[in-house]
Protein backbone atom coordinates (compact mmCIF):
# COMPACT_ATOMS: atom_id res chain seq x y z
CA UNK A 1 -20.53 -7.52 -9.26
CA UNK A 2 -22.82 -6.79 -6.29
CA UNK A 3 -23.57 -3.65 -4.37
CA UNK A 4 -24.69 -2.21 -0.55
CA UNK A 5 -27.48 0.33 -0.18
CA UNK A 6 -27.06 2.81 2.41
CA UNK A 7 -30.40 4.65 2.42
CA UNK A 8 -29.76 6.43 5.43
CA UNK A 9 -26.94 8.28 3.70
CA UNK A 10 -27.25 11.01 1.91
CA UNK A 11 -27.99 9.85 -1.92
CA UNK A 12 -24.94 11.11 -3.55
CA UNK A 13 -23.33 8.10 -1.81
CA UNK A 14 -26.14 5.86 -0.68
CA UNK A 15 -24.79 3.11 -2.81
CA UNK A 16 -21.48 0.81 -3.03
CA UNK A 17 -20.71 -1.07 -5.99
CA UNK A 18 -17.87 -3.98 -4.98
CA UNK A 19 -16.54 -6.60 -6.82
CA UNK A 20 -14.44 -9.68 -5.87
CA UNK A 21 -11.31 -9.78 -8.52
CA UNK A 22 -9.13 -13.35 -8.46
CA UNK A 23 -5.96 -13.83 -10.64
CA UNK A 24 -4.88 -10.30 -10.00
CA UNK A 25 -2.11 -9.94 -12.83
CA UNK A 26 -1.37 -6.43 -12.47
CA UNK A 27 -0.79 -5.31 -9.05
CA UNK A 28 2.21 -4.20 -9.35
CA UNK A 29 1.61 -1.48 -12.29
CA UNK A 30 -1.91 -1.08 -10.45
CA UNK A 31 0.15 0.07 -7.27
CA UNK A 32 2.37 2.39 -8.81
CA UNK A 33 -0.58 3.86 -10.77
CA UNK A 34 -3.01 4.68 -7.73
CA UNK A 35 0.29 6.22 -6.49
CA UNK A 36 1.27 8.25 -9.29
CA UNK A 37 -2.35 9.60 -10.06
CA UNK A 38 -2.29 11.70 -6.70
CA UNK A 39 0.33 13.98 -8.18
CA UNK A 40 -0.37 14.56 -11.52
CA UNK A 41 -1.65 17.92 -12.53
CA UNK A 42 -4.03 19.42 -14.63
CA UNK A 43 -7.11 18.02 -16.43
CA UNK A 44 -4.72 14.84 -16.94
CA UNK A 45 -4.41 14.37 -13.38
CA UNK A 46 -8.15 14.60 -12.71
CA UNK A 47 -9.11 12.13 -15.59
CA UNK A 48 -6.22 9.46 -14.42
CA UNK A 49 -7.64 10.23 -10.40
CA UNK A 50 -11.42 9.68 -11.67
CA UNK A 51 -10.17 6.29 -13.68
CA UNK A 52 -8.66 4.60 -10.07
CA UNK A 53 -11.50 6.33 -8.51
CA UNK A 54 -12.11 3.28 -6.04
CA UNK A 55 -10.86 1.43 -2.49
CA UNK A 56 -8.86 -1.37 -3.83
CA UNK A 57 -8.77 -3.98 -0.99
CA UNK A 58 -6.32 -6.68 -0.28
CA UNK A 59 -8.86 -9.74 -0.16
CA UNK A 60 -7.40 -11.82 2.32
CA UNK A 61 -8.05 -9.82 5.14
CA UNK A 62 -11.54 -9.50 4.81
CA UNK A 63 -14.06 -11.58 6.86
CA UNK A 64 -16.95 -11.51 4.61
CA UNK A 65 -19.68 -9.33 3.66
CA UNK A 66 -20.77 -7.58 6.85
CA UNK A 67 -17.17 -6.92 7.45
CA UNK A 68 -16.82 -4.83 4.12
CA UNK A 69 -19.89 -3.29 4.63
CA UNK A 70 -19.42 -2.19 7.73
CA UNK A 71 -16.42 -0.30 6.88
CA UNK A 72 -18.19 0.96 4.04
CA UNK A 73 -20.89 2.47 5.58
CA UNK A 74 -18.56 3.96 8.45
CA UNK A 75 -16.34 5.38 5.83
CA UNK A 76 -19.28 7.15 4.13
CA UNK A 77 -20.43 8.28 7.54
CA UNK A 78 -17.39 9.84 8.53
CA UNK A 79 -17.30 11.78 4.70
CA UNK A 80 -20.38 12.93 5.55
CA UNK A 81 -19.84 14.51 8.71
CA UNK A 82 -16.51 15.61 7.38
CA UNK A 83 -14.46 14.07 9.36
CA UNK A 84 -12.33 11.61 7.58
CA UNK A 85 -8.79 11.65 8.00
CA UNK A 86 -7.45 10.21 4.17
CA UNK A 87 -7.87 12.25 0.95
CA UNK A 88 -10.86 10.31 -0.08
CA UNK A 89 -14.13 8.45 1.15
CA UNK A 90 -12.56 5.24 -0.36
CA UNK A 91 -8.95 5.22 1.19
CA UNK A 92 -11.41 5.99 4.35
CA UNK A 93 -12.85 2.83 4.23
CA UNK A 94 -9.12 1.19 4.54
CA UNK A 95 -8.42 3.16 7.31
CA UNK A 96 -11.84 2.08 8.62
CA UNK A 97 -10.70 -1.54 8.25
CA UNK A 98 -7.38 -1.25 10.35
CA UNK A 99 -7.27 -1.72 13.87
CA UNK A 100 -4.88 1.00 14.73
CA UNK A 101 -5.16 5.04 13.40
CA UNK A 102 -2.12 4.92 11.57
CA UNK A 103 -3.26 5.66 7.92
CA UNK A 104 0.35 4.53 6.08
CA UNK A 105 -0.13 1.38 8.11
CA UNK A 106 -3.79 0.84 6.71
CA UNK A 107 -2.85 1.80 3.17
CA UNK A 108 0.02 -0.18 3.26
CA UNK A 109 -2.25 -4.05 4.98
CA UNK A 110 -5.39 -3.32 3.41
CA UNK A 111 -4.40 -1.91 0.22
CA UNK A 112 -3.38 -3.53 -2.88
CA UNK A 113 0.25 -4.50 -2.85
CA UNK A 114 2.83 -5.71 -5.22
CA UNK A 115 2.06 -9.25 -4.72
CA UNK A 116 -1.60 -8.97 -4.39
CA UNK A 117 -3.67 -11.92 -6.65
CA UNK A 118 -7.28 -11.78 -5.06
CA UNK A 119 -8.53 -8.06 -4.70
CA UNK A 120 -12.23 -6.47 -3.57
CA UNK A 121 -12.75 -3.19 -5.46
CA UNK A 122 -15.44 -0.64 -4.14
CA UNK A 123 -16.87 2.88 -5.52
CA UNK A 124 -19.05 3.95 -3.54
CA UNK A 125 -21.42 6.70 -5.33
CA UNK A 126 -24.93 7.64 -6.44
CA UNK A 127 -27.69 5.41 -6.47
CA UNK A 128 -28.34 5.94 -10.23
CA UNK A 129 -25.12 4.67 -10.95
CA UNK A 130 -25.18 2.19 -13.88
CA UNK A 131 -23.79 -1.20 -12.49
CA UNK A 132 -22.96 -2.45 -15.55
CA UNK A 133 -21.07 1.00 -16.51
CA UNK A 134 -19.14 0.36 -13.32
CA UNK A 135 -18.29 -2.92 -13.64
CA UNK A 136 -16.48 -1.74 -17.04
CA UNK A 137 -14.40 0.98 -15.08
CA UNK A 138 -13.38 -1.86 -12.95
CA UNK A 139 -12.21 -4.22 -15.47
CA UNK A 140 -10.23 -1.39 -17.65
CA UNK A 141 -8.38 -0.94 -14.32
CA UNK A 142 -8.06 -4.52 -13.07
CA UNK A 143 -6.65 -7.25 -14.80
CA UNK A 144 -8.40 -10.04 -13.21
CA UNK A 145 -11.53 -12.48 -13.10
CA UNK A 146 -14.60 -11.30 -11.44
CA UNK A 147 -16.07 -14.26 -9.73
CA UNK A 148 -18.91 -14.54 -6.98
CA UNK A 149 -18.08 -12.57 -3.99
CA UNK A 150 -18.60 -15.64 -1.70
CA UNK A 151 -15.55 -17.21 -2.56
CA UNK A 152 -13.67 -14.48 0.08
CA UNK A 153 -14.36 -17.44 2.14
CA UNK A 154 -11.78 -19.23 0.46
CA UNK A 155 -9.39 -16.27 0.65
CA UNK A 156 -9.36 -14.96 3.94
CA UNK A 157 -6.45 -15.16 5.58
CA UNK A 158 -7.69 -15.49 9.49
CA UNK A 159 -3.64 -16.01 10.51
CA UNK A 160 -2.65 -12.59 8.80
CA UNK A 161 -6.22 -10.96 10.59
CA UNK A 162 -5.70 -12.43 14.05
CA UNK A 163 -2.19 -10.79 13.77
CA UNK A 164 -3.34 -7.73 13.18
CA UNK A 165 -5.71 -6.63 15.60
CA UNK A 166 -3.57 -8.52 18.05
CA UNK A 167 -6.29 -11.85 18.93
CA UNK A 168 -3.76 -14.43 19.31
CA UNK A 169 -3.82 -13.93 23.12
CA UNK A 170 -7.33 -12.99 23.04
CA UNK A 171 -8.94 -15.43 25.90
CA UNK A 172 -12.14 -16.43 23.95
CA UNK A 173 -10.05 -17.08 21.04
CA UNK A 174 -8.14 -19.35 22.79
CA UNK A 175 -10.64 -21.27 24.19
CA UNK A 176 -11.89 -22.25 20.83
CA UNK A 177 -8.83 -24.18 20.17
CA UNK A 178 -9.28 -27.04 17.80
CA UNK A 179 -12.92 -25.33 16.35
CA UNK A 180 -12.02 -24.00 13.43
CA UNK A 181 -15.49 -22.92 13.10
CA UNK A 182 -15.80 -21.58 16.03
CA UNK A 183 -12.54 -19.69 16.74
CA UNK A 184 -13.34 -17.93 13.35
CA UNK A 185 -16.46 -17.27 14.05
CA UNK A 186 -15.56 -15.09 17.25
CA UNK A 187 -12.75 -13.43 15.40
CA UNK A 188 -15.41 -12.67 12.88
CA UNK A 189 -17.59 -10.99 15.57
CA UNK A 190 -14.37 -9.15 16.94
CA UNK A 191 -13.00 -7.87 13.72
CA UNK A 192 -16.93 -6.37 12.34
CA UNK A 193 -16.91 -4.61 16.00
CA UNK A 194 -14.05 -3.07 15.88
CA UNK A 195 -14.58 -1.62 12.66
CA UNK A 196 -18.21 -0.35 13.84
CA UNK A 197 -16.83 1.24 16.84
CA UNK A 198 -13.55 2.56 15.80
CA UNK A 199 -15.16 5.80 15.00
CA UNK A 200 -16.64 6.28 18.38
CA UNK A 201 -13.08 5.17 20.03
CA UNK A 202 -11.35 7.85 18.45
């Protein structure tokens, strides 16, 4: 369990709790649930909404921490200013994360998907938000193991990301050719931009 502080945000959402799930075993239900909890009514719709109350993000196409925080913080910002375009400041930041404007396509990549194992869950709330409390909500929802959120690095699926936001013919991508380090590296760089500006492109 770790979290991002946003102090130039307004407090009620200054802080991001986010958590790095392995062993995912219940996707599928998890899927289906998210789903059905934006059209139940009544008090039990509200108390089902307020129990998947976070972004649940497909792990492998996430770069590291910057990355994530990055669309965080640009999620938040665009709440703020009231202009997101999804239901919620949390399915903002997987819009945030796409490459393209088409929200489906963003819930549908980024999002957590039948066959999802390794999943980053975020809420993003007050700063007097108990972590521990949080943490809790996160593990009633999520069936997995919590581990350190460095091991993303182990997850990341750079194939599925360079595919995405369209790199393979990128010219300083293909330069790096047989550097692992370095070809990731610059699709590392290319990815966090693109979420920081995507905003200002629209």
């Amino acid at each position: 369990m770790d979290f991002f502080h946003f102090p130039h945000h307004h407090s009620s959402q200054s802080v991001a709790h986010f958590a790095l799930f392995r062993d995912v075993k219940n996707s599928q239900s998890l899927r289906k649930r998210i789903i059905a909890a934006a059209t139940i009514e009544g008090a039990a719709g509200d108390q089902e909404r307020e129990a998947v109350n976070f972004a649940f993000i497909d792990a492998r196409l996430i770069t590291g921490r910057l990355h994530l925080q990055t669309a965080i913080s640009q999620a938040i910002l665009a709440d703020s200013q009231g202009a997101i375009r999804t239901k919620s400041v949390h399915s903002e930041i997987l819009w945030a994360l796409n490459p393209t404007n088409n929200i489906t396509e963003a819930l549908r990549r980024y999002g957590v998907s039948d066959t999802t194992t390794d999943l980053i869950v975020v809420r993003v709330g007050e700063a007097n938000l108990d972590s521990a409390k949080i943490q809790e909500l996160m593990e009633v929802v999520v069936l997995g193991k919590i581990v350190p959120f460095a091991e993303v690095k182990d997850i990341t699926d750079w194939s599925s990301i360079k595919k995405y936001h369209k790199l393979n013919g990128e010219v300083a991508v293909q330069e790096t050719k047989g550097n692992i380090s370095s070809e990731r590296a610059i699709v590392d760089n290319i990815v966090i931009s693109t979420v920081a500006m995507k905003t200002v492109m629209v």
